[in-house]
N, C-alpha and C. Protein backbone atom coordinates (compact mmCIF):
# COMPACT_ATOMS: atom_id res chain seq x y z
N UNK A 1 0.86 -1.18 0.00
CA UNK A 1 0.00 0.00 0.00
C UNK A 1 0.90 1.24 0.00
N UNK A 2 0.90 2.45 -0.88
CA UNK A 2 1.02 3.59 -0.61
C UNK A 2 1.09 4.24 0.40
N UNK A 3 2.22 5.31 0.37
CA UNK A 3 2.30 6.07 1.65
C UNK A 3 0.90 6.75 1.35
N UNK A 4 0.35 7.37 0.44
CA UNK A 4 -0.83 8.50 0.02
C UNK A 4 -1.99 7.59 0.46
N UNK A 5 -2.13 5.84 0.10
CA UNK A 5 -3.30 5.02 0.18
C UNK A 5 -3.27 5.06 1.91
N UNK A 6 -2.09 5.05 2.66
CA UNK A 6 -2.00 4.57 3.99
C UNK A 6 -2.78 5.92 4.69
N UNK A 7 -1.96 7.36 4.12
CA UNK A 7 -2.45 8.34 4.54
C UNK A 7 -4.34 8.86 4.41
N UNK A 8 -4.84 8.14 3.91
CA UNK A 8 -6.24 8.56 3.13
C UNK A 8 -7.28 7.43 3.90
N UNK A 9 -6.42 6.10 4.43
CA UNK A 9 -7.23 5.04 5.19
C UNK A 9 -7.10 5.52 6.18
N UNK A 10 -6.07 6.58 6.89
CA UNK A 10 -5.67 6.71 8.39
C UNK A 10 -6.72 7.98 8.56
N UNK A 11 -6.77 8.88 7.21
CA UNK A 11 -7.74 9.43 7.58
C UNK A 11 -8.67 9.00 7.90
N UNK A 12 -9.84 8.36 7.04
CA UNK A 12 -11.03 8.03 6.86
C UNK A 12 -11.36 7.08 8.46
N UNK A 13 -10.51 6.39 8.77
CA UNK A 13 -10.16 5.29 9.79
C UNK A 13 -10.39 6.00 11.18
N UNK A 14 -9.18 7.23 11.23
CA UNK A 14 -9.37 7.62 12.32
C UNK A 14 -9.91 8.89 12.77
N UNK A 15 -11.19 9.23 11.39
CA UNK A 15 -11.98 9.98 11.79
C UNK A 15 -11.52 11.74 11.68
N UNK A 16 -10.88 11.92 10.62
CA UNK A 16 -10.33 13.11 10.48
C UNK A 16 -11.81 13.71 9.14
N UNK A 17 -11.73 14.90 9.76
CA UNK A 17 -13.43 15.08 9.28
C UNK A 17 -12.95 16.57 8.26
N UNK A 18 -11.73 16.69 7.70
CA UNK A 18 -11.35 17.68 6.78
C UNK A 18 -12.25 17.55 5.19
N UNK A 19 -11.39 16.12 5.24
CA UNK A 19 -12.50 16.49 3.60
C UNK A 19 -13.80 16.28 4.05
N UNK A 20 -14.54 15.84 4.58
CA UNK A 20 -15.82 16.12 4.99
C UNK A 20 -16.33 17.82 5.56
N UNK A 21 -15.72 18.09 6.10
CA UNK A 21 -16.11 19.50 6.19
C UNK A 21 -15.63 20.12 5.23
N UNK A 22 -14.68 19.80 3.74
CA UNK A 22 -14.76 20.26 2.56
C UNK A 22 -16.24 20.30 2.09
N UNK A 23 -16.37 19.40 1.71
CA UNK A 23 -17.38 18.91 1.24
C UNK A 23 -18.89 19.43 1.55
N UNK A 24 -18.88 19.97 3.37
CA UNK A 24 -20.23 20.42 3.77
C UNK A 24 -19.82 21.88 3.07
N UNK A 25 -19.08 22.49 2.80
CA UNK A 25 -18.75 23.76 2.08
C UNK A 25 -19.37 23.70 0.90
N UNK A 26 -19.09 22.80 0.15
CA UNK A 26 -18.86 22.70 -0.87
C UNK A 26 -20.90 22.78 -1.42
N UNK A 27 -21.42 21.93 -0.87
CA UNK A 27 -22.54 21.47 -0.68
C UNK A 27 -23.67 22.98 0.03
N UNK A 28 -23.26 23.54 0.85
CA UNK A 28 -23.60 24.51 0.98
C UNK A 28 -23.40 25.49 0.06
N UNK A 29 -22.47 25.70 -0.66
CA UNK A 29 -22.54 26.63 -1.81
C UNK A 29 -23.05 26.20 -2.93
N UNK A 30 -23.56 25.27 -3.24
CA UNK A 30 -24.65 24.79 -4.13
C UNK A 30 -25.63 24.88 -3.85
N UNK A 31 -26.12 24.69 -2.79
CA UNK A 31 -27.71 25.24 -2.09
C UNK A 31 -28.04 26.58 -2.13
N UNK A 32 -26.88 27.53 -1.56
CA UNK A 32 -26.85 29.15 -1.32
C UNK A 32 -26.99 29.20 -3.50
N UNK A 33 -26.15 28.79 -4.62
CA UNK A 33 -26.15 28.82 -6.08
C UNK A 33 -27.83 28.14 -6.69
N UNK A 34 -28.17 27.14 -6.07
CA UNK A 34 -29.41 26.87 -6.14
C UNK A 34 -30.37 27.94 -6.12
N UNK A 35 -30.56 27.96 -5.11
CA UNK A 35 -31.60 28.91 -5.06
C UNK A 35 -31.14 30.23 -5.57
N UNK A 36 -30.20 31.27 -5.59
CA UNK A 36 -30.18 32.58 -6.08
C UNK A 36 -30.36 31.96 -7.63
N UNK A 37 -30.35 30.78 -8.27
CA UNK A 37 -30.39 30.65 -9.65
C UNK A 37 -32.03 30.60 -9.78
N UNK A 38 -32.92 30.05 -8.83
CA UNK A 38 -34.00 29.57 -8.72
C UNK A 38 -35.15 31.04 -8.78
N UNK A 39 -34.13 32.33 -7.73
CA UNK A 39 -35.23 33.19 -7.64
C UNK A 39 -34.98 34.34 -8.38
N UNK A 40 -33.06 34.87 -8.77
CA UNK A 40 -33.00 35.71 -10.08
C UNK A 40 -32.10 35.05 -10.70
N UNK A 41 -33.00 34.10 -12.00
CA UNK A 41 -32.19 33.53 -12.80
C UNK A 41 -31.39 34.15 -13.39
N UNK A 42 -31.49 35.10 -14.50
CA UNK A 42 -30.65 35.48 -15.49
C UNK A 42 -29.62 36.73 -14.58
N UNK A 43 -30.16 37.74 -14.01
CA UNK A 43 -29.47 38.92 -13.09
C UNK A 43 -28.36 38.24 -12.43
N UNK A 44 -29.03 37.05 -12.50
CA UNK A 44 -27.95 36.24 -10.74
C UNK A 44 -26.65 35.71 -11.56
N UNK A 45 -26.81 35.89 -12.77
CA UNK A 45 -25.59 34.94 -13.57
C UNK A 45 -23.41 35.70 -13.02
N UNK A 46 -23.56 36.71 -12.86
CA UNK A 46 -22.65 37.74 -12.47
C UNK A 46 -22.55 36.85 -11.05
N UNK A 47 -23.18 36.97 -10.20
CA UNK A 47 -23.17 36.65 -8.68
C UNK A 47 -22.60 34.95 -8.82
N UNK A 48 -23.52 34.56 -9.60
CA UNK A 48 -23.40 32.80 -9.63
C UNK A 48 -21.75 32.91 -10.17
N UNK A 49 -21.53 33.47 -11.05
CA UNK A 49 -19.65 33.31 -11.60
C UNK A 49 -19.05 33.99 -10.76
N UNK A 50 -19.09 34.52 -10.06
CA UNK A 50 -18.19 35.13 -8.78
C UNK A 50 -18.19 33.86 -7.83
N UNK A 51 -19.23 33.55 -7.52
CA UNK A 51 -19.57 32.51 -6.37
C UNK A 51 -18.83 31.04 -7.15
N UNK A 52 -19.10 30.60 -8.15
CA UNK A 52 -18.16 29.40 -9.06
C UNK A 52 -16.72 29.94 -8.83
N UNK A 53 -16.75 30.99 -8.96
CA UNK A 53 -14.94 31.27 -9.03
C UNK A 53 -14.49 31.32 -7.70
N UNK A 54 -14.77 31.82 -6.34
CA UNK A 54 -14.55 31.08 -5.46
C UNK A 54 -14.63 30.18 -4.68
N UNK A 55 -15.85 29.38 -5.28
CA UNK A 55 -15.96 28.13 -5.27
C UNK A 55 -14.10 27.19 -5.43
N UNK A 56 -14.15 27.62 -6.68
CA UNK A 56 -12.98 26.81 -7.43
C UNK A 56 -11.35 27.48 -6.65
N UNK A 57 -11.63 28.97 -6.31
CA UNK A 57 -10.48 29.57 -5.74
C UNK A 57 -10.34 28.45 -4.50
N UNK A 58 -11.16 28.38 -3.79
CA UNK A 58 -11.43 27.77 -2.07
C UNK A 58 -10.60 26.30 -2.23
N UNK A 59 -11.04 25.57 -3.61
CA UNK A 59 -10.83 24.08 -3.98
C UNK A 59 -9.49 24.02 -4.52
N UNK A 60 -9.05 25.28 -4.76
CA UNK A 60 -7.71 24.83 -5.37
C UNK A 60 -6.50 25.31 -4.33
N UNK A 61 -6.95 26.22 -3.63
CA UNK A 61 -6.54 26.60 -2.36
C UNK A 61 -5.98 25.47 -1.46
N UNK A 62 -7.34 24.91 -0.80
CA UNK A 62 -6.91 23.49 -0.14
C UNK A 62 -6.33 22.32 -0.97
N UNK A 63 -6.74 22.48 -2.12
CA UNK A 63 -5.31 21.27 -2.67
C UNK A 63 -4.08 21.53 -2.41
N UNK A 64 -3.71 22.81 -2.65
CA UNK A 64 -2.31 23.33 -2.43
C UNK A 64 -2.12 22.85 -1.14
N UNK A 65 -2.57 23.14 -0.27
CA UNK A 65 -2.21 23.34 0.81
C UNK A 65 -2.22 22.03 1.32
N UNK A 66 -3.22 21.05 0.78
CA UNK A 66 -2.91 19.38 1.41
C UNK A 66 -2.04 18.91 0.45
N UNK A 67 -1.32 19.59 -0.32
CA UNK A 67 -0.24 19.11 -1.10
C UNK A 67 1.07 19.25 -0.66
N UNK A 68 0.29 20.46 0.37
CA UNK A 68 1.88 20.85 0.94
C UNK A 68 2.16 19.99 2.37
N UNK A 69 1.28 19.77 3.21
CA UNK A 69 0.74 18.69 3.96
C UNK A 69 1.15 17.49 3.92
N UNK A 70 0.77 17.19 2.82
CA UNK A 70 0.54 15.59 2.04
C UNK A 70 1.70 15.43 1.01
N UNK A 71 3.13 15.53 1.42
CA UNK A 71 4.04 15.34 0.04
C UNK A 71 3.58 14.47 -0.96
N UNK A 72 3.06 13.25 -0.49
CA UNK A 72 2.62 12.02 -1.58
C UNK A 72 1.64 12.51 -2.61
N UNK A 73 0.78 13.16 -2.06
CA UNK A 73 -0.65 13.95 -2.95
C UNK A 73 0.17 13.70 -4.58
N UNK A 74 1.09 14.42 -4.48
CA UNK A 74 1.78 14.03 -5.93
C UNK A 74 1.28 15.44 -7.00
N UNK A 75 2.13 15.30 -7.91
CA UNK A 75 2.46 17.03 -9.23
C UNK A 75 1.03 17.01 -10.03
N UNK A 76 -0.01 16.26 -10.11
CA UNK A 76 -1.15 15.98 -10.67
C UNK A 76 -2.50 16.58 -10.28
N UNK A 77 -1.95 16.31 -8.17
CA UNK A 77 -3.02 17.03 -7.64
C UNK A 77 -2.84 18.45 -7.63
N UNK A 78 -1.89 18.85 -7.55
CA UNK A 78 -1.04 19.58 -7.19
C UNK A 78 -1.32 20.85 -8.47
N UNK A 79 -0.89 20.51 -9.50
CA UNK A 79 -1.39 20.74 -10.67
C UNK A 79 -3.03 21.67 -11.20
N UNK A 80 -3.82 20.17 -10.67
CA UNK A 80 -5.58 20.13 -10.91
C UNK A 80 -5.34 21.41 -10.06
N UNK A 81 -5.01 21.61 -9.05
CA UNK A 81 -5.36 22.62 -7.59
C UNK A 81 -4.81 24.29 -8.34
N UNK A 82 -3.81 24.00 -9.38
CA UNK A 82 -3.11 25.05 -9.64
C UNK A 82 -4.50 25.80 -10.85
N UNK A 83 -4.57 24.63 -11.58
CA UNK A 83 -5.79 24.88 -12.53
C UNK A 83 -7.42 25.67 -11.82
N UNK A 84 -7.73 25.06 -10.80
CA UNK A 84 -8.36 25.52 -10.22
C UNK A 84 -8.60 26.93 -9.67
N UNK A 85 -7.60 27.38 -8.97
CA UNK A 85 -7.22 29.09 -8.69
C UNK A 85 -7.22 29.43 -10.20
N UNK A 86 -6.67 29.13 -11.35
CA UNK A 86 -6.74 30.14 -12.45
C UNK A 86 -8.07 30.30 -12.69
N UNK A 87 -8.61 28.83 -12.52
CA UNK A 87 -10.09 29.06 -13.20
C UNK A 87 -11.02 30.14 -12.39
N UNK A 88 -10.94 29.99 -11.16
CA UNK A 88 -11.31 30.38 -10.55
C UNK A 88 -11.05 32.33 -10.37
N UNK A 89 -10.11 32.94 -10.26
CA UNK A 89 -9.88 34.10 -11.15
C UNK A 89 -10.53 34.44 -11.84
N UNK A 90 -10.38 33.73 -13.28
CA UNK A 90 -10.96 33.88 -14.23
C UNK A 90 -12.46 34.09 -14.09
N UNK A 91 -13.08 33.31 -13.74
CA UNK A 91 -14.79 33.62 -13.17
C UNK A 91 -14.82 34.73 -12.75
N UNK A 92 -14.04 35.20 -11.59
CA UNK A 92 -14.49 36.03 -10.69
C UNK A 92 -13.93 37.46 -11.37
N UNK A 93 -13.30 37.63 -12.31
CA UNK A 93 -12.54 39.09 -12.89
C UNK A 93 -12.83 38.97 -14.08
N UNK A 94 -13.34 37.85 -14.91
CA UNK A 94 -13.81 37.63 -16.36
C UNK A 94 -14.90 37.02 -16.50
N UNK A 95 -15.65 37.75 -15.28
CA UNK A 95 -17.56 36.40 -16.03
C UNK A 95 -17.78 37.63 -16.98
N UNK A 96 -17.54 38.48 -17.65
CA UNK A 96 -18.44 39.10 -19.02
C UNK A 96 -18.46 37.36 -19.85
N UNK A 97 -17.24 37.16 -20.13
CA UNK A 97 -16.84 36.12 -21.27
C UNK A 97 -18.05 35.09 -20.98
N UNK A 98 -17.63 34.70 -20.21
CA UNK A 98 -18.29 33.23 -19.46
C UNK A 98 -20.23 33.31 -19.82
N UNK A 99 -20.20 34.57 -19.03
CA UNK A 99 -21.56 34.85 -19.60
C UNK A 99 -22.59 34.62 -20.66
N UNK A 100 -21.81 35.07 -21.48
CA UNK A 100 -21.96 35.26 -22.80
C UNK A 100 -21.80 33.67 -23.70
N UNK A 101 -21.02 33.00 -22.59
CA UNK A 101 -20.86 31.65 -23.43
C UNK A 101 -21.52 30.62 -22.68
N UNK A 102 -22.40 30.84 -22.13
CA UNK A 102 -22.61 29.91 -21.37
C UNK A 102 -24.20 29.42 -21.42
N UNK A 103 -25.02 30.04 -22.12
CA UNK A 103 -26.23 29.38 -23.32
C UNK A 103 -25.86 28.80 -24.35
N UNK A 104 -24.72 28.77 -24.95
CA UNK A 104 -24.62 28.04 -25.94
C UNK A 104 -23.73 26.96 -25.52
N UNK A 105 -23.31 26.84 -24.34
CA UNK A 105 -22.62 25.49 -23.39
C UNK A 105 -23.11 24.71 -23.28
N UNK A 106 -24.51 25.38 -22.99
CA UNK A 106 -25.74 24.61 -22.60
C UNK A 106 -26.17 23.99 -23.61
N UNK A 107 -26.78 24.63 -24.43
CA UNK A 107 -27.04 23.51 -26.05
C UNK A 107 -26.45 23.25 -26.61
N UNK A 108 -24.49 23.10 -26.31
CA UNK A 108 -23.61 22.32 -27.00
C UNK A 108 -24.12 20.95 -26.04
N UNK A 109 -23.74 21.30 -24.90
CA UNK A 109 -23.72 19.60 -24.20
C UNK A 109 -25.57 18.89 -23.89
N UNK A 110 -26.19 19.64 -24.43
CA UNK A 110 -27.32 18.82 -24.25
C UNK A 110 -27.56 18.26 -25.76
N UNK A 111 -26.88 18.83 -26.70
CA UNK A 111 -27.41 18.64 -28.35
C UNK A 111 -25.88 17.05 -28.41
N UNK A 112 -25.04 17.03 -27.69
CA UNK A 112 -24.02 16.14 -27.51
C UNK A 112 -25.16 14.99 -27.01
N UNK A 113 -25.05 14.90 -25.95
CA UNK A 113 -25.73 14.48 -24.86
C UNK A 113 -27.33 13.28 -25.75
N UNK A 114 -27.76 14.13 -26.55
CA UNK A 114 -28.95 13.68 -27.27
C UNK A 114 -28.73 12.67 -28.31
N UNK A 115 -27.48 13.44 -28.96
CA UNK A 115 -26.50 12.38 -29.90
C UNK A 115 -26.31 11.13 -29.72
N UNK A 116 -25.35 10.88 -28.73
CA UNK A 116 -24.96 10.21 -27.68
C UNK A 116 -26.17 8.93 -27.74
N UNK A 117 -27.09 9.20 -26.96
CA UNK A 117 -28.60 8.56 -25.96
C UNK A 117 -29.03 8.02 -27.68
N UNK A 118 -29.32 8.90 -28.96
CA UNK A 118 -30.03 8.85 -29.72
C UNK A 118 -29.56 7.18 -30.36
N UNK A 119 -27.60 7.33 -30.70
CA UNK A 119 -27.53 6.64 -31.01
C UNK A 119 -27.46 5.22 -30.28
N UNK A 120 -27.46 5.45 -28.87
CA UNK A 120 -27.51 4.04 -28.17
C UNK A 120 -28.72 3.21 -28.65
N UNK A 121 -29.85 4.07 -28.34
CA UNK A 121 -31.10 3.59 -28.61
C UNK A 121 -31.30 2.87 -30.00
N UNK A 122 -31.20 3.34 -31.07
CA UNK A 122 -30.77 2.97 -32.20
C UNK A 122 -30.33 1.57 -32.59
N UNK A 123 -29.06 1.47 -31.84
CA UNK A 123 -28.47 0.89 -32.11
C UNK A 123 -28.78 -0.55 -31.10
N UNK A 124 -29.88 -0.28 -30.13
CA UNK A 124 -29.97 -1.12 -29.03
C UNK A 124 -30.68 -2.01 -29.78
N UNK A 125 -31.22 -3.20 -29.49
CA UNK A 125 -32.02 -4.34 -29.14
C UNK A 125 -33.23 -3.89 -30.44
N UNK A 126 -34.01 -5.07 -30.94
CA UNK A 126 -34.94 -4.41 -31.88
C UNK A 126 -35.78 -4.16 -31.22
N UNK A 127 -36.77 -3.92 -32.16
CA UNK A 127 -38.00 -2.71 -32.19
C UNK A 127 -38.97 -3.18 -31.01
N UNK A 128 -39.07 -2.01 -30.08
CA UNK A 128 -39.86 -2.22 -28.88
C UNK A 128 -41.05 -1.06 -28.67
N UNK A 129 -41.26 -1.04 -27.77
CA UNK A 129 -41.83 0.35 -27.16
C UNK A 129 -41.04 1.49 -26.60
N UNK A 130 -40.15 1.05 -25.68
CA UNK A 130 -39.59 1.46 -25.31
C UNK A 130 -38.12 2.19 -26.14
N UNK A 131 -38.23 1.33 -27.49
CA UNK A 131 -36.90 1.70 -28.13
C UNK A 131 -37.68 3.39 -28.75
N UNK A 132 -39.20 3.21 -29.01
CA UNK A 132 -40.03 3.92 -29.49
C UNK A 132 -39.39 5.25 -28.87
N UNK A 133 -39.99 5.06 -27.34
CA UNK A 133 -39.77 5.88 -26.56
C UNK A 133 -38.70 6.62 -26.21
N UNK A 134 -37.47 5.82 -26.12
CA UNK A 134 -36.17 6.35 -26.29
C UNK A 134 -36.01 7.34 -27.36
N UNK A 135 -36.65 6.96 -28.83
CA UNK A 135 -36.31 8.12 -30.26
C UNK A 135 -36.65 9.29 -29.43
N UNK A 136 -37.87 8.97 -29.28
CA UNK A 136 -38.81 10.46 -28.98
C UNK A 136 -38.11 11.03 -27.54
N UNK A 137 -37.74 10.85 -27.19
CA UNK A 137 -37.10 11.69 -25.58
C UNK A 137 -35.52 12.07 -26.16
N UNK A 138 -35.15 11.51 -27.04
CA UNK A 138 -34.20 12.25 -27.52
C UNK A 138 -34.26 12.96 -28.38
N UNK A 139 -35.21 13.07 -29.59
CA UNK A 139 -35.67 14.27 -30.38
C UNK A 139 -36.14 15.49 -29.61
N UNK A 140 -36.70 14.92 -28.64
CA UNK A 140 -37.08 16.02 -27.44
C UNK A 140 -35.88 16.76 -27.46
N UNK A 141 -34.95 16.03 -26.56
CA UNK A 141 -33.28 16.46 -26.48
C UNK A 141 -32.84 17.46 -27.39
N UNK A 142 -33.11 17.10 -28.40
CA UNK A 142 -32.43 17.59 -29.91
C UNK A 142 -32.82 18.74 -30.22
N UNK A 143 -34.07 18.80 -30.13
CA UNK A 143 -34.85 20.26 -30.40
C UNK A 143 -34.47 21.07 -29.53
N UNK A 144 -34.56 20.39 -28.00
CA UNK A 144 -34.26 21.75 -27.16
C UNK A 144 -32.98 22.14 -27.41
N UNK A 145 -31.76 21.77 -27.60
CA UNK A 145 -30.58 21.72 -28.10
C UNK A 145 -30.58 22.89 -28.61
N UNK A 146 -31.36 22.89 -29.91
CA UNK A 146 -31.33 23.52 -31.13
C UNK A 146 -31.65 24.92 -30.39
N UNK A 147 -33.24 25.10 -29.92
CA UNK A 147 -33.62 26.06 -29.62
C UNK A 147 -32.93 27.03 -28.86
N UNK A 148 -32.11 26.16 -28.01
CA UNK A 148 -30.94 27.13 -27.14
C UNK A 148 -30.02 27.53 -27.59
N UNK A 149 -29.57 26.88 -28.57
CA UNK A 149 -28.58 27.35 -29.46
C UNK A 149 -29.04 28.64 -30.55
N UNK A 150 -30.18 28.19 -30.72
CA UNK A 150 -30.27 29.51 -32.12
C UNK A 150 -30.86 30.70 -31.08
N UNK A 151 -31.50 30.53 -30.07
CA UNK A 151 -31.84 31.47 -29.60
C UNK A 151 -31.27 31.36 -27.91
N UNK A 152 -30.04 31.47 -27.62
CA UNK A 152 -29.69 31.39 -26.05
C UNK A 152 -29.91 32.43 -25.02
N UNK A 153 -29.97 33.65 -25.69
CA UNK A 153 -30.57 34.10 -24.13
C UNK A 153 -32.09 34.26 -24.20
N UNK A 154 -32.63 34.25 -25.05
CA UNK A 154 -34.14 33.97 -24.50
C UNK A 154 -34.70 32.57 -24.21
N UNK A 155 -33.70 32.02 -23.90
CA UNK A 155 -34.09 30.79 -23.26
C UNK A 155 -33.32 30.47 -21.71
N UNK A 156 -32.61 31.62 -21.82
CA UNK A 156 -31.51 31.85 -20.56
C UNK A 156 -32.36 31.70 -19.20
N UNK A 157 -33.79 32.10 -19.03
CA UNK A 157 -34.12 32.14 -18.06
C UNK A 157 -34.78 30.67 -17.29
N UNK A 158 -34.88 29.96 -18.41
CA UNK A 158 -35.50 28.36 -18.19
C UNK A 158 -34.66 27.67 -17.98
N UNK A 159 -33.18 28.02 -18.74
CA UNK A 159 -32.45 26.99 -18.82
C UNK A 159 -32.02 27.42 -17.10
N UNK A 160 -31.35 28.62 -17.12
CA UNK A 160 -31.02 28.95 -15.63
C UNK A 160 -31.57 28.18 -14.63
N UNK A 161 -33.22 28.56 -14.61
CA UNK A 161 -33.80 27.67 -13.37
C UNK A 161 -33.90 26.74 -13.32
N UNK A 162 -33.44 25.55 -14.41
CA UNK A 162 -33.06 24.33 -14.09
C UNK A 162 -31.73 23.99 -13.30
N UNK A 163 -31.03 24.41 -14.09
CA UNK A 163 -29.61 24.49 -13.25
C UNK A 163 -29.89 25.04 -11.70
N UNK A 164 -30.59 25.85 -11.58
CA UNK A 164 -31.11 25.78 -10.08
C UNK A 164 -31.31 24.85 -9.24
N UNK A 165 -32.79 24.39 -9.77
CA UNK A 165 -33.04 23.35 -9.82
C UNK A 165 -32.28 22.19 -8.78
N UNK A 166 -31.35 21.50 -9.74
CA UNK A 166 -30.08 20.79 -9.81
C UNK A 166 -29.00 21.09 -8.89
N UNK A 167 -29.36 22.18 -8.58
CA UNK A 167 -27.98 22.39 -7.74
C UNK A 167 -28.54 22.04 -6.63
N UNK A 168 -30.30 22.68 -6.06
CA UNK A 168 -30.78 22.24 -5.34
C UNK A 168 -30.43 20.90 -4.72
N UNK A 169 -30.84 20.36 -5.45
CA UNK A 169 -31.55 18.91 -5.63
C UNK A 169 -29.95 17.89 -5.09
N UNK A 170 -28.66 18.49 -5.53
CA UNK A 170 -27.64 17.73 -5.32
C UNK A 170 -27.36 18.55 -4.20
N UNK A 171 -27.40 19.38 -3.63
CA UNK A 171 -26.81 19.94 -2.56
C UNK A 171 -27.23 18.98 -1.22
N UNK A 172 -29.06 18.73 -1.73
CA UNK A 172 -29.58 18.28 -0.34
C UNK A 172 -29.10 16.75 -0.35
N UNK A 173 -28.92 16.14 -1.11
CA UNK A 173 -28.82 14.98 -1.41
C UNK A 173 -26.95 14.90 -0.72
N UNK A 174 -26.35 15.74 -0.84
CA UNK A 174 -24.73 15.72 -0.34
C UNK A 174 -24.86 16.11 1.10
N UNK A 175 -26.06 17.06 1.58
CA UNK A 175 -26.21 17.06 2.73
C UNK A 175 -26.93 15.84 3.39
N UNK A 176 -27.80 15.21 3.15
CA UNK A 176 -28.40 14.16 3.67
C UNK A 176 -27.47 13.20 3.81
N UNK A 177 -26.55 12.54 2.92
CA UNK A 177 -25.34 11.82 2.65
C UNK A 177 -24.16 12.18 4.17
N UNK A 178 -24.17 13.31 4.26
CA UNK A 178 -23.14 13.72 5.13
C UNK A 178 -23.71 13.50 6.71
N UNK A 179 -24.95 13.88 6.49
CA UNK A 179 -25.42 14.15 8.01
C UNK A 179 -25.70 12.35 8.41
N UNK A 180 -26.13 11.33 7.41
CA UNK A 180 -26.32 9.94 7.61
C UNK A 180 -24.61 9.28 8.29
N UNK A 181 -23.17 10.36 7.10
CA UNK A 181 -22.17 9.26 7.59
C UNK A 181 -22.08 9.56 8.84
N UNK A 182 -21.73 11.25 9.32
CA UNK A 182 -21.82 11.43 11.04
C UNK A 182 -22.66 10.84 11.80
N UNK A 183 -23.67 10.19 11.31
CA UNK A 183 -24.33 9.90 12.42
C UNK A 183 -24.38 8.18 12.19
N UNK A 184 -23.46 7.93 11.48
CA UNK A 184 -22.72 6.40 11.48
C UNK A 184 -23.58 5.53 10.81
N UNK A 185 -24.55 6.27 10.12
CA UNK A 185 -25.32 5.52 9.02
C UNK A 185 -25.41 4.32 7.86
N UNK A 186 -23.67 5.36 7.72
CA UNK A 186 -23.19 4.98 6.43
C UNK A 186 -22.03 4.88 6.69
């Protein structure tokens, strides 16, 4: 076993609750991004890339620093952590850019995404109901794709409150997760 594998069991083992209280951070700023996406979608986009960028500042921060900690962590994590603070910058002193690109992010990876699903289905098992069903939930896919793409910010405000949504929805789910392992659940 690894000095890094030994160090990461000794954590977990003997109850060192760092990356877990990463993590309740982390999880809390998806709830606090949730909802400001939920109640001013499009206005909130400025606030939400400030808040992503120190999101990512915070995450690349503590890599450094358990890198510096953790010699084993190794030039990779070390690295990701370095990537992180730039990105993170970047959000927070350059969301015009981000802004601006980030409806058509959206119907790049959902018009991917549809591709993807369209051709599994396709290519799956013969002709069912369900294979039926699969076309049609991905033409669904496809269109919305499209629509966000040819027209992204007037769709900025739907797409936004999904991503709300979602952030919601995983925040509570990382909180429920967390509050089950403390309480030896899990």
């Amino acid at each position: 076993m690894t000095r890094y594998a030994q160090h990461v069991n000794a954590e977990v083992i003997g109850g060192d609750k760092r990356p877990e209280n990463g993590y309740l951070v982390i999880s809390i700023i998806e709830l606090i991004l949730g909802v400001v996406l939920l109640i001013w979608p499009v206005s909130s986009l400025v606030v939400v890339c400030v808040m992503m960028g120190i999101g990512l500042l915070v995450a690349g921060v503590m890599g450094l620093v358990q890198g510096i900690q953790v010699p084993v962590v190794g030039v990779l994590t070390q690295g990701a952590s370095i990537v992180s603070i730039v990105a993170g910058l970047a959000l927070i002193f350059g969301n015009a850019f981000f802004i601006a690109i980030i409806p058509m992010t959206f119907g790049l990876i959902i018009l991917a995404g549809g591709i993807y699903k369209l051709l599994q289905v396709l290519n799956g098992p013969k002709q069912t109901a369900s294979k039926v069903g699969g076309v049609v939930l991905c033409a669904v896919m496809l269109i919305l794709a499209l629509v966000i793409m040819v027209h992204p910010f007037g769709t900025m405000d739907v797409v936004m409150r999904f991503v709300g949504v979602l952030l919601i929805i995983n925040a509570v789910v990382d909180l429920w997760y967390l509050f089950k392992r403390r309480r030896g659940q899990l």
